[in-house]
Protein backbone atom coordinates (compact mmCIF):
# COMPACT_ATOMS: atom_id res chain seq x y z
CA UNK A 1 20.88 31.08 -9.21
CA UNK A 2 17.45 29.45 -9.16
CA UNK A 3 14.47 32.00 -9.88
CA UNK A 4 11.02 31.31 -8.52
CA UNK A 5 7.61 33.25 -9.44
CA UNK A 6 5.69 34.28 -6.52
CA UNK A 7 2.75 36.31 -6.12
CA UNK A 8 3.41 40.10 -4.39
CA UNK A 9 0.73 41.48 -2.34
CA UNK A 10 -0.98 43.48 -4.74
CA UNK A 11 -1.69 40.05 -6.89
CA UNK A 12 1.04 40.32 -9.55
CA UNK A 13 3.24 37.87 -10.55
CA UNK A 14 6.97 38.28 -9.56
CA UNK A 15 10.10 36.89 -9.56
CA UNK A 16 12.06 36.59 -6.41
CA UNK A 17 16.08 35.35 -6.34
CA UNK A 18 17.11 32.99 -3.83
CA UNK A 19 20.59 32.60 -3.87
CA UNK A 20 22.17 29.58 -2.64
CA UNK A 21 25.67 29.40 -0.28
CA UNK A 22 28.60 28.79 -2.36
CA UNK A 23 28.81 25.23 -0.73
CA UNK A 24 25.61 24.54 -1.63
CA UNK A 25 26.03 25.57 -4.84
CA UNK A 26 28.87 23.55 -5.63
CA UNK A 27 26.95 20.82 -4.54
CA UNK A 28 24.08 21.13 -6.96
CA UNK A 29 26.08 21.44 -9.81
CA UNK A 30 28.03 18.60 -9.09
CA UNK A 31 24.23 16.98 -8.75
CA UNK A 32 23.03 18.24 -12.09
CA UNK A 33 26.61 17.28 -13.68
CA UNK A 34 26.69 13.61 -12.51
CA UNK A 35 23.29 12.18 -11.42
CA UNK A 36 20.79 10.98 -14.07
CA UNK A 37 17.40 9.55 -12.92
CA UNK A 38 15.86 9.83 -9.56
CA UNK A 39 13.46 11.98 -7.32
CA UNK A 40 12.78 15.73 -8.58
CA UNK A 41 14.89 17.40 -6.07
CA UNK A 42 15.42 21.19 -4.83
CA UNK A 43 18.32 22.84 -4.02
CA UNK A 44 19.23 21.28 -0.92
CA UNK A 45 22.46 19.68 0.04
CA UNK A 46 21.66 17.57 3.09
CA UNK A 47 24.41 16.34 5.43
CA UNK A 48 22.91 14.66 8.78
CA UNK A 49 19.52 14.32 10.57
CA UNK A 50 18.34 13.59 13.98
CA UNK A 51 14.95 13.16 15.19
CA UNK A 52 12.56 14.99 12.58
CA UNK A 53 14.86 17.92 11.80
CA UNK A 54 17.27 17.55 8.43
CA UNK A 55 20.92 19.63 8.52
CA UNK A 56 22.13 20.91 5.48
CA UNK A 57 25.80 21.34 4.71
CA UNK A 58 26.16 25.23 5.80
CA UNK A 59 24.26 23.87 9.01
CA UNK A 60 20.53 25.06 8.06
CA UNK A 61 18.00 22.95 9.34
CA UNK A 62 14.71 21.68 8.20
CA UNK A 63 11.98 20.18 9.48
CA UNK A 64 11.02 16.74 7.71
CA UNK A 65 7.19 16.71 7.42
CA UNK A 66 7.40 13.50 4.74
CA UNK A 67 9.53 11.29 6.24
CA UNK A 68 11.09 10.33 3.02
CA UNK A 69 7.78 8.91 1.45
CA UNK A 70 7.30 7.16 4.96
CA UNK A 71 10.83 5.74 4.73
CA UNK A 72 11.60 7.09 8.21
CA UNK A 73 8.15 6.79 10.14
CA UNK A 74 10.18 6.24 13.38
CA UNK A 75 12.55 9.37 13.04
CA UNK A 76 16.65 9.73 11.33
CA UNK A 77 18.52 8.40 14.55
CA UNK A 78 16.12 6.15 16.52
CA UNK A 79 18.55 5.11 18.94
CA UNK A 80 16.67 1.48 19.41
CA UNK A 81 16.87 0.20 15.41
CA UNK A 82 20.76 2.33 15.24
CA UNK A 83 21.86 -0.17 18.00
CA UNK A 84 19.90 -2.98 16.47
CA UNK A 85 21.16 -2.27 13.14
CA UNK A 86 25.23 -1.28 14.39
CA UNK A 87 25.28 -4.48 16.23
CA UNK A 88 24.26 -7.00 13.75
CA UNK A 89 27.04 -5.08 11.33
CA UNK A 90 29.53 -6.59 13.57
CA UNK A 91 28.27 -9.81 14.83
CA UNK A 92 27.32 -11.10 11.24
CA UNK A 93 26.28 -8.75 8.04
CA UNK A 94 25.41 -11.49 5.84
CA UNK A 95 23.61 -14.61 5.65
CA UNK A 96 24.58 -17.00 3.15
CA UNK A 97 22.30 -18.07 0.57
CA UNK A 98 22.52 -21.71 1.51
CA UNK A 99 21.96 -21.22 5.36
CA UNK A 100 18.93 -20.38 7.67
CA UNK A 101 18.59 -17.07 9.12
CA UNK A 102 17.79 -17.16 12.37
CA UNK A 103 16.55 -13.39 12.50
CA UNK A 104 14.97 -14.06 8.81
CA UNK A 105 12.88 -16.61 10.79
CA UNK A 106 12.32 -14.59 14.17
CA UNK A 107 10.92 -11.61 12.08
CA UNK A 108 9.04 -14.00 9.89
CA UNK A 109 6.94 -15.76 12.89
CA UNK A 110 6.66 -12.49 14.62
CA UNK A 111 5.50 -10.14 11.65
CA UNK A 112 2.63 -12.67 10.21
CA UNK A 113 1.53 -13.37 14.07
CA UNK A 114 0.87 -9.32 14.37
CA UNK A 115 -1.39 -8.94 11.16
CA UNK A 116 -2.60 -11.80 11.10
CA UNK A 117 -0.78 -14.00 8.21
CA UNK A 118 0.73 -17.05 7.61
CA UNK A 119 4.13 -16.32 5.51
CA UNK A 120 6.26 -13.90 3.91
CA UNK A 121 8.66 -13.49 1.36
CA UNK A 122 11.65 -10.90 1.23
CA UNK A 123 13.07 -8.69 -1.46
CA UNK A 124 14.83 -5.52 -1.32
CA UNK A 125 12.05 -2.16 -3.01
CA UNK A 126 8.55 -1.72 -2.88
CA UNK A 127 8.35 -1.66 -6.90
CA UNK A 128 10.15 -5.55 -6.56
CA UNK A 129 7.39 -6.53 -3.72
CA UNK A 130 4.58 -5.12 -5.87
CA UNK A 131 5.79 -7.20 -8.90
CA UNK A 132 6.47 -9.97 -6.84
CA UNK A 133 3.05 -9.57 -5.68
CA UNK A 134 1.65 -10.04 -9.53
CA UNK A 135 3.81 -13.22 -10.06
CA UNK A 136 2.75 -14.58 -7.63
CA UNK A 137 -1.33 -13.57 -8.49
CA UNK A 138 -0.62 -14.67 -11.70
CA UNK A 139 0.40 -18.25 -10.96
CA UNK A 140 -2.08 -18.32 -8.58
CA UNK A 141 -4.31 -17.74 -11.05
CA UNK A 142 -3.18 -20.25 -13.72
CA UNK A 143 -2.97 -23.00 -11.09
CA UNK A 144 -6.37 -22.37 -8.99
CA UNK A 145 -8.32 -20.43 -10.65
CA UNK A 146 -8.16 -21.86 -13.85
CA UNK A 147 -7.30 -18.94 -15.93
CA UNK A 148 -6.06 -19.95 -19.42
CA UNK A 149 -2.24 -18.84 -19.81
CA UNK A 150 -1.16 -15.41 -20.30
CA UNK A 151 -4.64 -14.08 -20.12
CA UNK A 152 -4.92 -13.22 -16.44
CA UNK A 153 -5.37 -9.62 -15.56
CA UNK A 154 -4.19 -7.75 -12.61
CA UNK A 155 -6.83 -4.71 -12.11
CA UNK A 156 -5.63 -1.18 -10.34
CA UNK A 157 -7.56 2.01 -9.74
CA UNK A 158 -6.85 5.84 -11.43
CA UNK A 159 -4.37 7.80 -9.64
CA UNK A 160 -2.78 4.72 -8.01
CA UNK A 161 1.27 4.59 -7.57
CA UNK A 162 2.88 0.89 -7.20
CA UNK A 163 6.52 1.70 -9.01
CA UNK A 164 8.22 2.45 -11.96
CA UNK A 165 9.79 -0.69 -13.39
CA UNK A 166 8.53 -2.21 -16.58
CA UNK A 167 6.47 -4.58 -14.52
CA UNK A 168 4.81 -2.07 -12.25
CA UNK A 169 4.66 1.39 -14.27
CA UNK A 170 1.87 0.22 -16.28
CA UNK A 171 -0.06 -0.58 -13.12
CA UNK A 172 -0.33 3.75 -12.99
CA UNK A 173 -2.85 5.48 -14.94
CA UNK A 174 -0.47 6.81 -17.44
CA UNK A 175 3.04 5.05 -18.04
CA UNK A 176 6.03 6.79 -18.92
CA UNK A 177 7.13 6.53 -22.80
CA UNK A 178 9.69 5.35 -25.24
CA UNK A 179 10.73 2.42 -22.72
CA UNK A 180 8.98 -0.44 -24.80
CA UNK A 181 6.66 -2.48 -24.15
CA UNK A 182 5.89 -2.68 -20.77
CA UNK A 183 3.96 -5.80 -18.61
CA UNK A 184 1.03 -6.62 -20.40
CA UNK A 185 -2.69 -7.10 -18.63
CA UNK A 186 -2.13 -4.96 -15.81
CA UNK A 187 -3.28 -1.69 -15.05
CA UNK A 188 -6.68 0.79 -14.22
CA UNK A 189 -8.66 0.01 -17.08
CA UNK A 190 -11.62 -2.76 -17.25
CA UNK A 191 -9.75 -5.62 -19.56
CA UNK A 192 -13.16 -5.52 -21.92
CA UNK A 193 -14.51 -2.17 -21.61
CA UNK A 194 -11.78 -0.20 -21.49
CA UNK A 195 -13.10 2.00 -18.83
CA UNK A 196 -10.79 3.95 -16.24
CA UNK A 197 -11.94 2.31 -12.79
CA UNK A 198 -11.45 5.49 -10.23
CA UNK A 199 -10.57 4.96 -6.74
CA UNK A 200 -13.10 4.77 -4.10
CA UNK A 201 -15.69 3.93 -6.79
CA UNK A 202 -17.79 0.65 -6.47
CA UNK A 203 -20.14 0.73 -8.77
CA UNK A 204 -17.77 1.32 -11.47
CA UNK A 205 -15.74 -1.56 -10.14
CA UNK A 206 -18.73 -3.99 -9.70
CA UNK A 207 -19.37 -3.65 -12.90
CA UNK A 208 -15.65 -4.44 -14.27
CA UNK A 209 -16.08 -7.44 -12.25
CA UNK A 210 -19.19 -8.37 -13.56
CA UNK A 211 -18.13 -8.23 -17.14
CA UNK A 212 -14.62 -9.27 -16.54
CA UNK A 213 -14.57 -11.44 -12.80
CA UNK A 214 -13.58 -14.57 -14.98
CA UNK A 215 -10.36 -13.18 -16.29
CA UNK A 216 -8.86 -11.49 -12.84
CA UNK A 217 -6.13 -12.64 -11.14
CA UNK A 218 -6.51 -9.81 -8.69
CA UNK A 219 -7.35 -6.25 -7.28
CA UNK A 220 -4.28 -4.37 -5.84
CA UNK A 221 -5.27 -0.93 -3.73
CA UNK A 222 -3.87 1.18 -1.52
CA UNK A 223 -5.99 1.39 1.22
CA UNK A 224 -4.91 5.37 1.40
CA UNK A 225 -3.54 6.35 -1.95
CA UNK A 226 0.21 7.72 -1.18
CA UNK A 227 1.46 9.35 -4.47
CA UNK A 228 -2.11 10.81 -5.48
CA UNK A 229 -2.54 13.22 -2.05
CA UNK A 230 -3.05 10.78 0.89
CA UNK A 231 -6.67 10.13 -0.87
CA UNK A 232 -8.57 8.42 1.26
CA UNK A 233 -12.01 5.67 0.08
CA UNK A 234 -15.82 6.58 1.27
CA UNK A 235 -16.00 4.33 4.26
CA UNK A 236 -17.21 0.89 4.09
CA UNK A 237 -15.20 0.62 0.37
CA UNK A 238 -12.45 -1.88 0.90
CA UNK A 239 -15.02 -3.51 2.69
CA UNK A 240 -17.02 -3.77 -0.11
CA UNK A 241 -14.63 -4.34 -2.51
CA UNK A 242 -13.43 -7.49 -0.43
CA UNK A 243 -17.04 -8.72 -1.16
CA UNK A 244 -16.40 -8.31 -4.88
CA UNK A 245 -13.06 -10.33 -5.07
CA UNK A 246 -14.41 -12.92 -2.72
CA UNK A 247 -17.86 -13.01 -4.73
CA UNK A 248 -15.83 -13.72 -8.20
CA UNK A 249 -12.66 -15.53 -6.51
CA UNK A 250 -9.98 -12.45 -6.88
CA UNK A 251 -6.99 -12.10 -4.58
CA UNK A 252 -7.53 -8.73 -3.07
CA UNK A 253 -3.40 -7.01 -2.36
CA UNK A 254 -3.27 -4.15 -0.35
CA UNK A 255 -0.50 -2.07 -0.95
CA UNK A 256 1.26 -0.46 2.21
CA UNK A 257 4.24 0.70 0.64
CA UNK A 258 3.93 4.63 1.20
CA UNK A 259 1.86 4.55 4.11
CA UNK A 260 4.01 2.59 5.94
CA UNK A 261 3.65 1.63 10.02
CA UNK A 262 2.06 3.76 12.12
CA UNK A 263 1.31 6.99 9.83
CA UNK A 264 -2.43 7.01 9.35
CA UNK A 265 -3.10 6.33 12.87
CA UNK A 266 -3.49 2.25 12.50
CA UNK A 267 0.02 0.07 12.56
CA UNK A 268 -0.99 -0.97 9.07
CA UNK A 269 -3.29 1.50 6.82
CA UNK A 270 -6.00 -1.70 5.74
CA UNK A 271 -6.77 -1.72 9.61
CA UNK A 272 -8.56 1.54 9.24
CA UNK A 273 -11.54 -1.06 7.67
CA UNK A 274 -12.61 -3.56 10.24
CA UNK A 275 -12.67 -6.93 9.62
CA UNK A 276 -10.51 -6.66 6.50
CA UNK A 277 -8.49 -9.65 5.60
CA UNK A 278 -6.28 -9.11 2.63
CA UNK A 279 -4.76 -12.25 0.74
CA UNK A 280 -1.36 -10.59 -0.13
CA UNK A 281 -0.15 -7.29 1.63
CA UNK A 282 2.75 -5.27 0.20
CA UNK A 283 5.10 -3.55 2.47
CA UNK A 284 8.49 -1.69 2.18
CA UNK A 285 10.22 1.35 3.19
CA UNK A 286 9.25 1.77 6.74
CA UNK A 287 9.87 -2.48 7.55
CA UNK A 288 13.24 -1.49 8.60
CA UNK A 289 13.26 1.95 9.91
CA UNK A 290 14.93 3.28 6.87
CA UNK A 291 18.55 1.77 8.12
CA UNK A 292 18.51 -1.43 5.23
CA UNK A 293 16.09 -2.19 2.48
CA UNK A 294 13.85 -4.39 2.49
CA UNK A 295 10.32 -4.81 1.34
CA UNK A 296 8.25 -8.34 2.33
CA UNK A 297 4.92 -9.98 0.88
CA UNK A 298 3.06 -11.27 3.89
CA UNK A 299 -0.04 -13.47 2.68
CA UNK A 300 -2.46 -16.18 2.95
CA UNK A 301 -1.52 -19.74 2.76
CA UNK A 302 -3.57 -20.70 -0.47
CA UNK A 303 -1.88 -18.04 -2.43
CA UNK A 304 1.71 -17.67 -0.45
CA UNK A 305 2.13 -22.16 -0.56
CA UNK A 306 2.60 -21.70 -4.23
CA UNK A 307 5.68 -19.75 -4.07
CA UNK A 308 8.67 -21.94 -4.83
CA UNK A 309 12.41 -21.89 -3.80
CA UNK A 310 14.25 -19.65 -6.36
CA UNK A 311 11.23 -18.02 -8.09
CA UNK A 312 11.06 -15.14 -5.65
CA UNK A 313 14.55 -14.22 -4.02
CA UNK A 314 17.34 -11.46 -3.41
CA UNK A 315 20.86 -11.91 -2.29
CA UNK A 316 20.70 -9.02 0.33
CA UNK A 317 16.69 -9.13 1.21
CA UNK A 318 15.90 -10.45 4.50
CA UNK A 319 19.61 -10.18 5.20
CA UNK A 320 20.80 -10.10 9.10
CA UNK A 321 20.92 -6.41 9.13
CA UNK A 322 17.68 -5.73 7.70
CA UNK A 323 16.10 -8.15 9.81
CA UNK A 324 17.56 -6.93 13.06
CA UNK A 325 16.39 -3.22 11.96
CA UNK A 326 12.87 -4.62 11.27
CA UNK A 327 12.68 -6.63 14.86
CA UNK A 328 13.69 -3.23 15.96
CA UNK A 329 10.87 -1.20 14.17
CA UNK A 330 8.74 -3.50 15.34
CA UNK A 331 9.39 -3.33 19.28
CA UNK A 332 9.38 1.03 18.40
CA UNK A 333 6.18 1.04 16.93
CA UNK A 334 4.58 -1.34 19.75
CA UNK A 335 6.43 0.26 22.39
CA UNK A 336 5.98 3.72 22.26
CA UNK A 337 2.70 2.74 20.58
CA UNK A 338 3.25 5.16 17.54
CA UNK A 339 0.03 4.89 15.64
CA UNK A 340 -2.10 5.95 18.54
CA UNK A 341 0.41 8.98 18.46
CA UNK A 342 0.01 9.55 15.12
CA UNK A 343 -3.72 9.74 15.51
CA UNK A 344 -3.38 12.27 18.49
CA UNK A 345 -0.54 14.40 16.60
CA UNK A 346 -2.73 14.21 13.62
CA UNK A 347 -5.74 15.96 15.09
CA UNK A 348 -3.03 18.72 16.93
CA UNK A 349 -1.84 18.99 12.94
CA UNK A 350 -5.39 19.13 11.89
CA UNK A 351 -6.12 22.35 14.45
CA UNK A 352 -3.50 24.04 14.07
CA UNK A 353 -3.56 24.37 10.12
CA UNK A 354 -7.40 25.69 10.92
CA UNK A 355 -6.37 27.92 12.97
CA UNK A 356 -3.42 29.59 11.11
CA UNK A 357 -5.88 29.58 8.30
CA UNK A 358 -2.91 29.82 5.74
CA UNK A 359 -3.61 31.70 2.14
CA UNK A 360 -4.33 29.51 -1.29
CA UNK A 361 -5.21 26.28 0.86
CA UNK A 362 -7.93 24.00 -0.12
CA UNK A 363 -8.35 21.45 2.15
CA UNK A 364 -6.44 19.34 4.46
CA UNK A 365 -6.76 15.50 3.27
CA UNK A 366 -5.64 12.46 5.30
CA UNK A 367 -5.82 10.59 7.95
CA UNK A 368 -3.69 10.73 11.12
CA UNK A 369 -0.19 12.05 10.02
CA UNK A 370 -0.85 11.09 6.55
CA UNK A 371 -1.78 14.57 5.49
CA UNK A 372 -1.75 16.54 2.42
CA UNK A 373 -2.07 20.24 1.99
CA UNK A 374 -4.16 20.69 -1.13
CA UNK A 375 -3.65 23.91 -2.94
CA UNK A 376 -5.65 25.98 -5.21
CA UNK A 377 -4.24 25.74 -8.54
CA UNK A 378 -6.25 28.36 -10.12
CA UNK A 379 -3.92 30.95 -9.16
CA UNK A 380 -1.82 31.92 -11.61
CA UNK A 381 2.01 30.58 -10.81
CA UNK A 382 1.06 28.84 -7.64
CA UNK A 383 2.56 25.24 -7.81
CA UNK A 384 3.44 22.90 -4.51
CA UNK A 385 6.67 22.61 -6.12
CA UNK A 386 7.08 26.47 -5.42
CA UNK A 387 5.79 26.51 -2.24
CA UNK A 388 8.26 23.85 -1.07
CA UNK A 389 10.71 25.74 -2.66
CA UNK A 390 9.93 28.40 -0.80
CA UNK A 391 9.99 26.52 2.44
CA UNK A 392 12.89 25.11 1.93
CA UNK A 393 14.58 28.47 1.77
């Protein structure tokens, strides 16, 4: 039975026991038995979903605030990308390796034509578009810029979140341990100075660039930082910043993993900045609706041209499904125009936090339905981890 501290009225620390259904239960021991790895999770046994609202399996339901880290930004169910997807599973699941997709090339045309590109290039997770993203600043950088081998440096920003493989963990202020060495010459920290380079900012930044403009490949950002508390820049910084990597010839990649369509009130979160034009931009997650995975590059010509047959590839990215599920997402999020709802829903969100005024809040951080509820930690046992616990029961 899982025990969580909570604070009683009169300010002392307590411990409450929420007991779980016997189903549920059997459930998460099976969980803690056989699964290694993953997501933190709590004690919740889910079994279907419709809509926004999550059904456990002794029929509780839940309202799903997160979306799966912006997995489903068009809701579990969406009866447009379901037929999409349940049609292409018939008609043809698969494209062989050796033939042209025809939906591979609809999307293709269609998705670059909307932001503004002029090519993409498919794999299957955001952490494999990310890297995918640093081969291909890296070559870029060996080839055009003129960067002597092996010494070209990918900078990040504190508090940033780009994946947790070997190539993209390091790109986080502080990697996990006892995996080995992990992809050199990537990562927050000015490649001369040493110093941390925090998000948002520019002077700090101008000045790695200064020192060390002659040895970057390029600047990757999230326009809204995802994993750190939907943190968004000072206005006018990405702006800026594109200044900087133009001024000392750095690919600026914008990284719209965890935002995903739609969610901070733009369809893309780099739009929030006008006139921003990104060389590379990293997507995943919310491309196909949540029904396939899939995660695409889209990019600039002078960078993108370099990117030969068989050095960046996936047996199942792009495949027929996916791409029918990401035409689909596509028509939703133009349709029913779902970032201009998100904007409106996330004022309504906004107002109605104010008003309830709820205890040991903070702030509320984020733009458009890319919100965080910052607590105050100084309380003694008062984690988010508890208060979702808490929810959830």
């Amino acid at each position: 039975m899982p025990h969580y501290p909570v604070d009683s009225p009169d300010g002392q620390s307590t411990v409450t026991k929420l007991a779980l259904n016997e189903n549920t239960q059997k459930h998460v021991d099976d969980w803690s038995q056989y699964v290694r790895g993953g997501f933190p999770t709590l004690p919740v046994a889910v079994e279907s979903a419709d809509g926004h609202i999550i059904t456990d399996v002794d029929g509780k339901k839940y309202i799903d605030f997160i979306g799966q880290f912006a997995v489903m930004n068009f809701g579990y169910s969406n009866p447009k990308i379901a037929k999409a997807v349940a049609d292409q599973v018939y008609k043809m699941p698969l494209s062989g390796t050796y033939h042209i997709s025809l939906l591979y090339t609809e999307f293709a045309k269609r998705v670059t034509k909307k932001f503004g590109f002029d090519s993409v290039v498919t794999m299957l997770s955001g952490s494999e578009a990310v890297e995918s993203a640093v081969k291909t600043a890296r070559k870029w950088a060996y080839l055009r810029k003129g960067i002597p081998q092996d010494q070209a440096h990918v900078l990040t920003v504190d508090q940033c979140y780009h994946g947790l493989t070997l190539s993209t963990m390091p790109m986080a202020t502080v990697c996990a341990k006892h995996f080995g060495q992990h992809l050199p010459n990537v990562g927050p920290y000015a490649p001369t100075s040493g110093k941390l380079i925090p998000f948002g900012d520019i002077q700090a930044l101008a000045e790695c660039f200064e020192q060390d403009g002659d040895k970057l490949a390029a600047f990757i950002v999230e326009p809204v930082q995802g994993w750190a508390g939907t943190i968004v820049p000072p206005p006018g910084y990405l702006k800026v910043v594109q200044k900087l990597c133009r001024k000392h010839n750095v690919l600026l990649v914008c990284d719209e993993i965890q935002a995903g369509y739609g969610r901070t009130g733009k369809d893309l979160s780099f739009q929030q900045e006008p006139e921003l034009e990104p060389d590379m931009v990293t997507m995943g997650k919310a491309v196909t609706g949540g029904y396939y995975p899939m995660s695409v590059i889209m990019g600039k010509s002078n960078v993108m041209d370099l990117i030969q047959k068989s050095e960046i590839l996936s047996t199942f990215a792009a495949s027929p499904i996916a791409c029918a599920a990401a035409l689909a997402s596509l028509d939703v999020l133009e349709e029913e125009k779902l970032a201009e709802r998100s904007e409106r829903l996330g004022e309504v969100l906004r107002k109605t936090i104010k008003a309830l005024n709820p205890p040991y809040v903070k702030e509320l951080r984020g733009p458009a339905l890319f919100q965080s509820l910052v607590l105050d930690l100084s309380i003694p046992g008062l984690t988010p981890r508890r208060v979702s616990a808490l929810a959830m029961h």
